[in-house]
Protein backbone atom coordinates (compact mmCIF):
# COMPACT_ATOMS: atom_id res chain seq x y z
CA UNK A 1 -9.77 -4.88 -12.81
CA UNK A 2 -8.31 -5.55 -9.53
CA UNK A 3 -8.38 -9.60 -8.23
CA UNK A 4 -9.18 -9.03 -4.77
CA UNK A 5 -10.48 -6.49 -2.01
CA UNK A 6 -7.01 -6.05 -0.79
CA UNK A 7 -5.10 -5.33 -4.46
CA UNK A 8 -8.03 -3.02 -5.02
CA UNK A 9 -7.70 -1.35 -1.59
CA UNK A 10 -4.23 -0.64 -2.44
CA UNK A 11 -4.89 0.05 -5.79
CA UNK A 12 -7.27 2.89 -4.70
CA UNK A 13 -5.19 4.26 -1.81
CA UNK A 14 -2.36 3.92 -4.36
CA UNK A 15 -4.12 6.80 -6.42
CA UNK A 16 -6.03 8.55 -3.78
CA UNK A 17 -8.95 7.65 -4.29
CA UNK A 18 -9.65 5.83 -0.78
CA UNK A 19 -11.19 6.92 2.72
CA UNK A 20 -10.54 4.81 5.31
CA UNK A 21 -13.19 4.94 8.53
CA UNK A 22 -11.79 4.37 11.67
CA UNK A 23 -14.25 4.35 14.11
CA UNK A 24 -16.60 2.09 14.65
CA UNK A 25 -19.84 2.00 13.51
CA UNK A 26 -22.95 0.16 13.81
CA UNK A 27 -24.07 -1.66 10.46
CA UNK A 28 -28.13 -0.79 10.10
CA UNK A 29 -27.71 2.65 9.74
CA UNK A 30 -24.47 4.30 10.57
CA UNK A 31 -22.40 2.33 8.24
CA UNK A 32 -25.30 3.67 5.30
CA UNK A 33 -25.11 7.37 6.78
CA UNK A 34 -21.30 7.92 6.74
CA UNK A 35 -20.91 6.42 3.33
CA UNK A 36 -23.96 8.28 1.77
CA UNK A 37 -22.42 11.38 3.19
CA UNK A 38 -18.58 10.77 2.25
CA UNK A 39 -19.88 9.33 -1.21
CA UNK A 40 -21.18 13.16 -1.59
CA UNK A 41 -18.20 14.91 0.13
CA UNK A 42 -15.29 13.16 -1.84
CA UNK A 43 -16.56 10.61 -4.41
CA UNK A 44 -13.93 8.92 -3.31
CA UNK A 45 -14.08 5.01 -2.43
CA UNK A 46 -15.15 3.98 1.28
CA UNK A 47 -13.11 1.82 3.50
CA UNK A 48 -15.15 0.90 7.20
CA UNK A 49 -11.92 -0.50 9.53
CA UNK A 50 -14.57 -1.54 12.32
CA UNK A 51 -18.03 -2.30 11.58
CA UNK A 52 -19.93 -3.90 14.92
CA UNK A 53 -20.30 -7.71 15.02
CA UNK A 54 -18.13 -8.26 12.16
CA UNK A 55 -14.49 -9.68 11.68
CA UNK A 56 -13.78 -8.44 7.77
CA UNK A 57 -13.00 -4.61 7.00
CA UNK A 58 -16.33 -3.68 4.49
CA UNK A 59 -15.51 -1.49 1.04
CA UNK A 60 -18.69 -1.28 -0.85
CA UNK A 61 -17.42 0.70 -3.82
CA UNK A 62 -14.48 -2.11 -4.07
CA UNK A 63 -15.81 -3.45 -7.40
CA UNK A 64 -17.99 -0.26 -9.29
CA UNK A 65 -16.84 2.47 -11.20
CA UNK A 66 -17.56 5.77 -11.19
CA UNK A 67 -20.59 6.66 -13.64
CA UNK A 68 -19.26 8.94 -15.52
CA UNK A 69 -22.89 10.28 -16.13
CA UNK A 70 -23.29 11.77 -13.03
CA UNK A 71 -23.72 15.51 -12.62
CA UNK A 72 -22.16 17.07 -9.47
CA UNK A 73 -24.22 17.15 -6.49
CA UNK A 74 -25.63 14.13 -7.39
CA UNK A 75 -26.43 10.90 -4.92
CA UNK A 76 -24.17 8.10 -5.08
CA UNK A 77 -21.66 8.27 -8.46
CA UNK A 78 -20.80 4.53 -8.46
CA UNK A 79 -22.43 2.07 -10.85
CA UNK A 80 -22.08 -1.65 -10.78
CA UNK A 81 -19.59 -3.06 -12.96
């Protein structure tokens, strides 16, 4: 398990498993809508660059795993570690 959000950024870019969001994007809903929608389009870890009224990058699959359980199509396909 990665030590940090940044050795698990690169750990995750490292093996192409990372999206990176560029724009900015407003934290009550937009923020929820792109990564429900790239959660379903890649599975891949999300990585929001700009989030309004915030300083810090946000990953919120940094620290879960993929759940192996899930079935394609499904919502989500992260579980806490």
């Amino acid at each position: 398990m990665e030590k940090n959000l940044n050795s698990c950024v690169k750990f995750l870019e490292n093996n192409g498993q990372l999206v990176r969001v560029q724009e900015r994007l407003s934290p009550y809903y937009e923020v929820a809508a792109a990564l429900r929608y790239l959660e379903q389009k890649s599975g891949k870890a999300v990585l929001f660059e700009k989030i309004q009224g915030y300083e810090e990058r946000g990953c919120p699959e940094a620290y879960q795993e993929p759940d192996p359980d899930r079935k394609e199509g499904e919502d989500g396909g992260f579980r806490d570690r």
